[in-house]
C-alpha atoms as a PDB file:
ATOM      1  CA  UNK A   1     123.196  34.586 196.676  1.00  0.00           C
ATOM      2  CA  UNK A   2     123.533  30.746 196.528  1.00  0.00           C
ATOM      3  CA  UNK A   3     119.953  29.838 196.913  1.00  0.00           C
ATOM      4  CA  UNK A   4     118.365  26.537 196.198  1.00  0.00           C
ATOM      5  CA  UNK A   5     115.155  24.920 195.938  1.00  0.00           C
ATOM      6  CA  UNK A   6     114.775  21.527 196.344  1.00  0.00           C
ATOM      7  CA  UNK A   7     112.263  18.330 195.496  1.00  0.00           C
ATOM      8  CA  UNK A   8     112.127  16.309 198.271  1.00  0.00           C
ATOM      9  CA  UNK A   9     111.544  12.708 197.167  1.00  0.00           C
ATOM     10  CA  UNK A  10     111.062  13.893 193.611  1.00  0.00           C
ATOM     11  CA  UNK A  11     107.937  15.867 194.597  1.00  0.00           C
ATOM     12  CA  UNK A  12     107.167  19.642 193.440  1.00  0.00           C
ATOM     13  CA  UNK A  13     104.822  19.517 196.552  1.00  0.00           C
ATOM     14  CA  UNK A  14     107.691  18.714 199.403  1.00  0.00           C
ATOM     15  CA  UNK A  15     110.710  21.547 199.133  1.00  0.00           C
ATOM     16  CA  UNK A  16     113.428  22.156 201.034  1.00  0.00           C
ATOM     17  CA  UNK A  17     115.414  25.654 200.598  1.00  0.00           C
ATOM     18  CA  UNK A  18     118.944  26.589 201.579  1.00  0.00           C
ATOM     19  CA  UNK A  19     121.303  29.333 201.007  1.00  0.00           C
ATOM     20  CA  UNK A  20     124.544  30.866 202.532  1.00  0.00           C
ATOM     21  CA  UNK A  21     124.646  32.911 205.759  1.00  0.00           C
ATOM     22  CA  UNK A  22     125.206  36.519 204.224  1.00  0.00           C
ATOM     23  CA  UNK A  23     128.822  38.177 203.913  1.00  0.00           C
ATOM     24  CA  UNK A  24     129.886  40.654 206.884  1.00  0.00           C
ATOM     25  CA  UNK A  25     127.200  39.118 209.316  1.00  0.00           C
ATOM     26  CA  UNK A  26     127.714  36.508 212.556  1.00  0.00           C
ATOM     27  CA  UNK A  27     125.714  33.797 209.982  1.00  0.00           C
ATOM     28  CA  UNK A  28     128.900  34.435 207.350  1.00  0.00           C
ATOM     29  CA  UNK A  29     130.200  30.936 206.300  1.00  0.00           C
ATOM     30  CA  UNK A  30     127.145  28.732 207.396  1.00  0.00           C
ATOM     31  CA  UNK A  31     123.947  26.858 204.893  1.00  0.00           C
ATOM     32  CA  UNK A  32     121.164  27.531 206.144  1.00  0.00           C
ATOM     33  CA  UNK A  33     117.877  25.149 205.343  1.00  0.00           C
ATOM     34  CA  UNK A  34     114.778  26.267 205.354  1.00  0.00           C
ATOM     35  CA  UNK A  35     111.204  23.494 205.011  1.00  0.00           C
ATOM     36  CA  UNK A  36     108.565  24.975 202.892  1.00  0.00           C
ATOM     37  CA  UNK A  37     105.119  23.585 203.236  1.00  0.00           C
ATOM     38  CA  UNK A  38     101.397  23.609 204.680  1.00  0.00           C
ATOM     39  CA  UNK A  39      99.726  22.522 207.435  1.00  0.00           C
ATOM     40  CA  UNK A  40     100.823  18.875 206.761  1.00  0.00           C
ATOM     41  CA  UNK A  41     103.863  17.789 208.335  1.00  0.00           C
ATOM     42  CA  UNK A  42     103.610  14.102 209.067  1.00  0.00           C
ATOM     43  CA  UNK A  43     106.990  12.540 210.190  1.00  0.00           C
ATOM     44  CA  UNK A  44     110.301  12.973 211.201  1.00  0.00           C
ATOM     45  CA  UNK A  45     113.708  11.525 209.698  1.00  0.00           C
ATOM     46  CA  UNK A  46     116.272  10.049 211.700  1.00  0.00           C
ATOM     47  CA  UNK A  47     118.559  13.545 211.633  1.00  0.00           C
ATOM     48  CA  UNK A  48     116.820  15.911 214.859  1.00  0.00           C
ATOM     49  CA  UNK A  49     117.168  18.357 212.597  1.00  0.00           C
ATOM     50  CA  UNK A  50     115.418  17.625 209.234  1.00  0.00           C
ATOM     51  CA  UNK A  51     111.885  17.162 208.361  1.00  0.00           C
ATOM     52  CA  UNK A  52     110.929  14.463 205.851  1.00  0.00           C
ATOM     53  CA  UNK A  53     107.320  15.735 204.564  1.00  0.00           C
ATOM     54  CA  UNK A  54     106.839  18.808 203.237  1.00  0.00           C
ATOM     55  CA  UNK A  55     103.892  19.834 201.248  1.00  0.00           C
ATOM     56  CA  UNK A  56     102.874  23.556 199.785  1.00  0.00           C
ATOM     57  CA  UNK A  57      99.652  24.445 200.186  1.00  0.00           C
ATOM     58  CA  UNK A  58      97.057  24.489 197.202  1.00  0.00           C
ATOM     59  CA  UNK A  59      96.439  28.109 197.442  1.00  0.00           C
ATOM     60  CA  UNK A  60      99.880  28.885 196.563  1.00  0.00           C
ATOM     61  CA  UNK A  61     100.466  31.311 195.072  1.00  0.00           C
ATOM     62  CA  UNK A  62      97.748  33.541 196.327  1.00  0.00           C
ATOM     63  CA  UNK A  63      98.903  32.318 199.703  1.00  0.00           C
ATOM     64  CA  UNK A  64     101.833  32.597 201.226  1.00  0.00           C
ATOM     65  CA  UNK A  65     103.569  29.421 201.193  1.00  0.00           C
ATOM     66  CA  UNK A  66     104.980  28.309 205.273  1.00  0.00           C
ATOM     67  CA  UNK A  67     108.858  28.426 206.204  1.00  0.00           C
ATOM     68  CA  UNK A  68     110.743  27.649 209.223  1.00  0.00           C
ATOM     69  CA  UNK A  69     114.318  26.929 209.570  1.00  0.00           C
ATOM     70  CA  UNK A  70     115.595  23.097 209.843  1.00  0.00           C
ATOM     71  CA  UNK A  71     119.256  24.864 210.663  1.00  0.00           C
ATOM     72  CA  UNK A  72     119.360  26.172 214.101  1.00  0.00           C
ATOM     73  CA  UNK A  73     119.429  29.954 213.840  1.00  0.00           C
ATOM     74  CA  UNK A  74     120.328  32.470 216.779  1.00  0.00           C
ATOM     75  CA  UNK A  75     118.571  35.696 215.817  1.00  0.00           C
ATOM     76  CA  UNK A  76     115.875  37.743 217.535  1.00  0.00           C
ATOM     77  CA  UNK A  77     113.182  37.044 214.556  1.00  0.00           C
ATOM     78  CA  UNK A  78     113.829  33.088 214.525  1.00  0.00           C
ATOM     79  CA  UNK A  79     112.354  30.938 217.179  1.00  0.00           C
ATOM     80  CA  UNK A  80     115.629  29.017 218.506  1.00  0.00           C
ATOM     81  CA  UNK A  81     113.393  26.360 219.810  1.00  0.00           C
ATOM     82  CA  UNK A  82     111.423  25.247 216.675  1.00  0.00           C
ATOM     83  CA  UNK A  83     112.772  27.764 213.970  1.00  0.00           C
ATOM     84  CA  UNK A  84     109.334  29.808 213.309  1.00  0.00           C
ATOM     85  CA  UNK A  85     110.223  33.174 211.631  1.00  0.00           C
ATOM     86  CA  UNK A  86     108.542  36.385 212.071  1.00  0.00           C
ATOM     87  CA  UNK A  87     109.191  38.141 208.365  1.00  0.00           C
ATOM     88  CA  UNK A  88     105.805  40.189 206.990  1.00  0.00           C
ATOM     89  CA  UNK A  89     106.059  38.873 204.000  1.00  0.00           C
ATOM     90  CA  UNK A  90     105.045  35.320 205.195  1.00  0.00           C
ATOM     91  CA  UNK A  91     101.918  36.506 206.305  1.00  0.00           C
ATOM     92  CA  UNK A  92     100.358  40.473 205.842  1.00  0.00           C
ATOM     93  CA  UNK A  93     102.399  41.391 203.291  1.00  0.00           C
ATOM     94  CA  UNK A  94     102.637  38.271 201.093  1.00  0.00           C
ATOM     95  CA  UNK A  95     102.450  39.145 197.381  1.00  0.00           C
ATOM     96  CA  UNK A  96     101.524  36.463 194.254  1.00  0.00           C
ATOM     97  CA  UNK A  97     104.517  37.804 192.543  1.00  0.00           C
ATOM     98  CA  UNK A  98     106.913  36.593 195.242  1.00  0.00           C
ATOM     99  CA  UNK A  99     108.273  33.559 194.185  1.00  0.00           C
ATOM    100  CA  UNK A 100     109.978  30.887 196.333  1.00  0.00           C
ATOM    101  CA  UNK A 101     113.644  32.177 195.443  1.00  0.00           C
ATOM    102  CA  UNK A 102     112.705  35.698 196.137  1.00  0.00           C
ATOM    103  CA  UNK A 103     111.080  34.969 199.507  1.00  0.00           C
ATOM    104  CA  UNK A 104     114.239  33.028 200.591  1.00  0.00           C
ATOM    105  CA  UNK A 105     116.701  35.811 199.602  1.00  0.00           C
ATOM    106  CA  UNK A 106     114.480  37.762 201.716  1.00  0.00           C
ATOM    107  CA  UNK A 107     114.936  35.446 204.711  1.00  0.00           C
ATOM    108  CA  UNK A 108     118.882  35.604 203.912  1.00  0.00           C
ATOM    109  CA  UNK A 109     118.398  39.864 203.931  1.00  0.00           C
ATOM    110  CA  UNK A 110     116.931  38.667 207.805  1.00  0.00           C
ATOM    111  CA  UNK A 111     120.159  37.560 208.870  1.00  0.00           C
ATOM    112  CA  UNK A 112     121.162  40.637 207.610  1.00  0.00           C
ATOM    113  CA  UNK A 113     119.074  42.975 209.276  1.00  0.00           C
ATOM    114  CA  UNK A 114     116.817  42.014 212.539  1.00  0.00           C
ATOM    115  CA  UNK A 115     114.049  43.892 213.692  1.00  0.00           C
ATOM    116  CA  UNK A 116     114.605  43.282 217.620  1.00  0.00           C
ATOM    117  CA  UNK A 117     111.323  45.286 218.216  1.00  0.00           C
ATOM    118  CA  UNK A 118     109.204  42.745 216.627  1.00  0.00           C
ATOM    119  CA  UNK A 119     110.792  39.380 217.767  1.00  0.00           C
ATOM    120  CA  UNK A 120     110.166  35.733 217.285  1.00  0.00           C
ATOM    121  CA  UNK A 121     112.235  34.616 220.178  1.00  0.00           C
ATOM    122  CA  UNK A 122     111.722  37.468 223.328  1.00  0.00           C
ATOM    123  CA  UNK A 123     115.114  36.422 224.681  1.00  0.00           C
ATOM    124  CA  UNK A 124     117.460  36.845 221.736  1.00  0.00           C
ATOM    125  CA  UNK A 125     116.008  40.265 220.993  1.00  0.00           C
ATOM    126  CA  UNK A 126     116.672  41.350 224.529  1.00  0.00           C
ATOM    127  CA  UNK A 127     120.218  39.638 223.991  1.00  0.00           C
ATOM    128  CA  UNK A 128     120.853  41.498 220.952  1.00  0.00           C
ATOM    129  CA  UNK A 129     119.352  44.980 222.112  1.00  0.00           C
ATOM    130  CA  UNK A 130     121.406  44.958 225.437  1.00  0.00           C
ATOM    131  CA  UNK A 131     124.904  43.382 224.320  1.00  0.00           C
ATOM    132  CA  UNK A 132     125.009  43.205 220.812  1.00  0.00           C
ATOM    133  CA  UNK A 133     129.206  42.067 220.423  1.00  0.00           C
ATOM    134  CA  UNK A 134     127.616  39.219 223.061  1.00  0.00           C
ATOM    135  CA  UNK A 135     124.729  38.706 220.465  1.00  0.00           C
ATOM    136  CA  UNK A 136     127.307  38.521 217.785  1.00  0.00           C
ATOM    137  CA  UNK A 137     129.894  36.229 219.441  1.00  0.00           C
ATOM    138  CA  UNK A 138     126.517  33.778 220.344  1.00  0.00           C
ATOM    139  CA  UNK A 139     125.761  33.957 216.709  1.00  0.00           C
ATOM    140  CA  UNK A 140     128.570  33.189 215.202  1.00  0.00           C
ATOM    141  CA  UNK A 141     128.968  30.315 217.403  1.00  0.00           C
ATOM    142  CA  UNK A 142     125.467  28.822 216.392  1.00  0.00           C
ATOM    143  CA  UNK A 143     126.836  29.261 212.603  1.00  0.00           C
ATOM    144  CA  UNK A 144     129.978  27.294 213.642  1.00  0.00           C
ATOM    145  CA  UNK A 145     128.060  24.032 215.708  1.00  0.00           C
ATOM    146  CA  UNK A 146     124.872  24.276 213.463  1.00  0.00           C
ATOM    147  CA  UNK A 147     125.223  26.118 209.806  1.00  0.00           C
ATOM    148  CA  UNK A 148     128.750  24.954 209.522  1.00  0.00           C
ATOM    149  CA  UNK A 149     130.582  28.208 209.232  1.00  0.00           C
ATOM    150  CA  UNK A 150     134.227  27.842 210.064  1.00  0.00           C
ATOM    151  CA  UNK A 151     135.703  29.475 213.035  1.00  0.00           C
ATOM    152  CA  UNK A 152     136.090  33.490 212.513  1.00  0.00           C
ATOM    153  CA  UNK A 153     139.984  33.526 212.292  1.00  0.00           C
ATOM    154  CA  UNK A 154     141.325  34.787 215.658  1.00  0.00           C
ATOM    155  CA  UNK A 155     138.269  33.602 217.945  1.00  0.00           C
ATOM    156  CA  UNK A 156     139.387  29.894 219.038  1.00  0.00           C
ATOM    157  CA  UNK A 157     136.125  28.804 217.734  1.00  0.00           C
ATOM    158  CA  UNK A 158     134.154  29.517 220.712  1.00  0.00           C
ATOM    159  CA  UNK A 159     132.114  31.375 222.727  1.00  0.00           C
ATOM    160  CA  UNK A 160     133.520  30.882 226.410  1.00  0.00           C
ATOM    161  CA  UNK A 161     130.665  29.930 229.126  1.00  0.00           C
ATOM    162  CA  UNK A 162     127.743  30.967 226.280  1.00  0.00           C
ATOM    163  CA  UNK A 163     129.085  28.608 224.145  1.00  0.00           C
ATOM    164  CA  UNK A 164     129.504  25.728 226.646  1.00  0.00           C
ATOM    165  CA  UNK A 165     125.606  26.217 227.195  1.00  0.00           C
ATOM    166  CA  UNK A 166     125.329  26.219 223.874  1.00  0.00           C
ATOM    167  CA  UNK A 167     126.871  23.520 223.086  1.00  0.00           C
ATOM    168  CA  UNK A 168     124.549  21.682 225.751  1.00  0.00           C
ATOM    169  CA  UNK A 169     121.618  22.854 224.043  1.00  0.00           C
ATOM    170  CA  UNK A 170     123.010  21.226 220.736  1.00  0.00           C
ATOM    171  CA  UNK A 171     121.592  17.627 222.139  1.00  0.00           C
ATOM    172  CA  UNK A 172     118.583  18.752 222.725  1.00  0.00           C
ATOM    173  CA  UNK A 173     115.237  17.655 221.195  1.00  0.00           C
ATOM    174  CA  UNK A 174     114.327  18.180 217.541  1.00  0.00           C
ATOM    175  CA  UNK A 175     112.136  20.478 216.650  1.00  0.00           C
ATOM    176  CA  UNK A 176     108.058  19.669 216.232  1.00  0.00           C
ATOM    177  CA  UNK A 177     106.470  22.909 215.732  1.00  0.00           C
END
């Protein structure tokens, strides 16, 4: 599964998780990060894309700890604007026993399987529930500009006109939600 946990600044209270997009899915070949923390998130780095302070909240474990995606993801239960996730077990049916690894292989099962009739981001579920080889092709090419995944072999690395207004969205702001 390939999934880390990291100190940020050599603190056990700031964590940043990653792990691979899964095998056999448009996310296949990318790293995905993931901030952990609370309701204190008090700067930004230089990098749009990465969030210095991250801090988990004192209740852990008998609360569930808060994730959102630093990478950006294209997928019906991920906000693509600011990388909230809509997963139960982040909030009704968060469980003591589920440890920080566990909860991140769960995000990685996400990617995996989406749940289109309980969205995150209205627009890519009515993407993926109308066109899904669209979806797919939009996917993949999010994995390629943001994740990292290489080209799937045969596509030219694109996404035609989707992917040129993708790639315009790349520049846009970071994310502060």
């Amino acid at each position: 599964s390939n999934i880390t946990v990291d100190l940020v600044e050599n603190s056990p209270f700031h964590l940043k998780g990653s792990f691979d997009g899964p095998e056999g899915t448009p996310y296949e070949g990318g790293r995905y990060e993931v901030v952990l923390y609370s309701c204190v998130v008090s700067s930004f780095s230089s990098s749009p894309m990465l969030l210095q302070d991250i801090v988990v909240p004192e209740q852990y474990p008998f609360q569930p700890i808060k994730m959102k995606f630093i990478t950006k993801v294209y997928h019906p239960n991920i906000s693509s604007a600011s990388g909230a996730i809509c997963l139960d077990i982040l909030k009704s049916a968060w469980s003591p026993v589920l440890t920080l690894k566990s909860t991140l292989i769960s995000l990685q099962s996400l990617l995996c399987s989406p749940e289109p009739s309980d969205p995150q981001d209205a627009e890519v579920a009515k993407h993926y529930m109308t066109s899904r080889a669209s979806f797919e092709e939009t996917a993949r090419y999010w994995a390629q500009i943001y994740a990292g995944a290489p080209p799937k072999e045969g596509s030219g690395g694109g996404a035609g006109a989707k992917g040129a207004e993708i790639a315009a969205a790349k520049s846009g702001t970071p994310r502060d939600e």
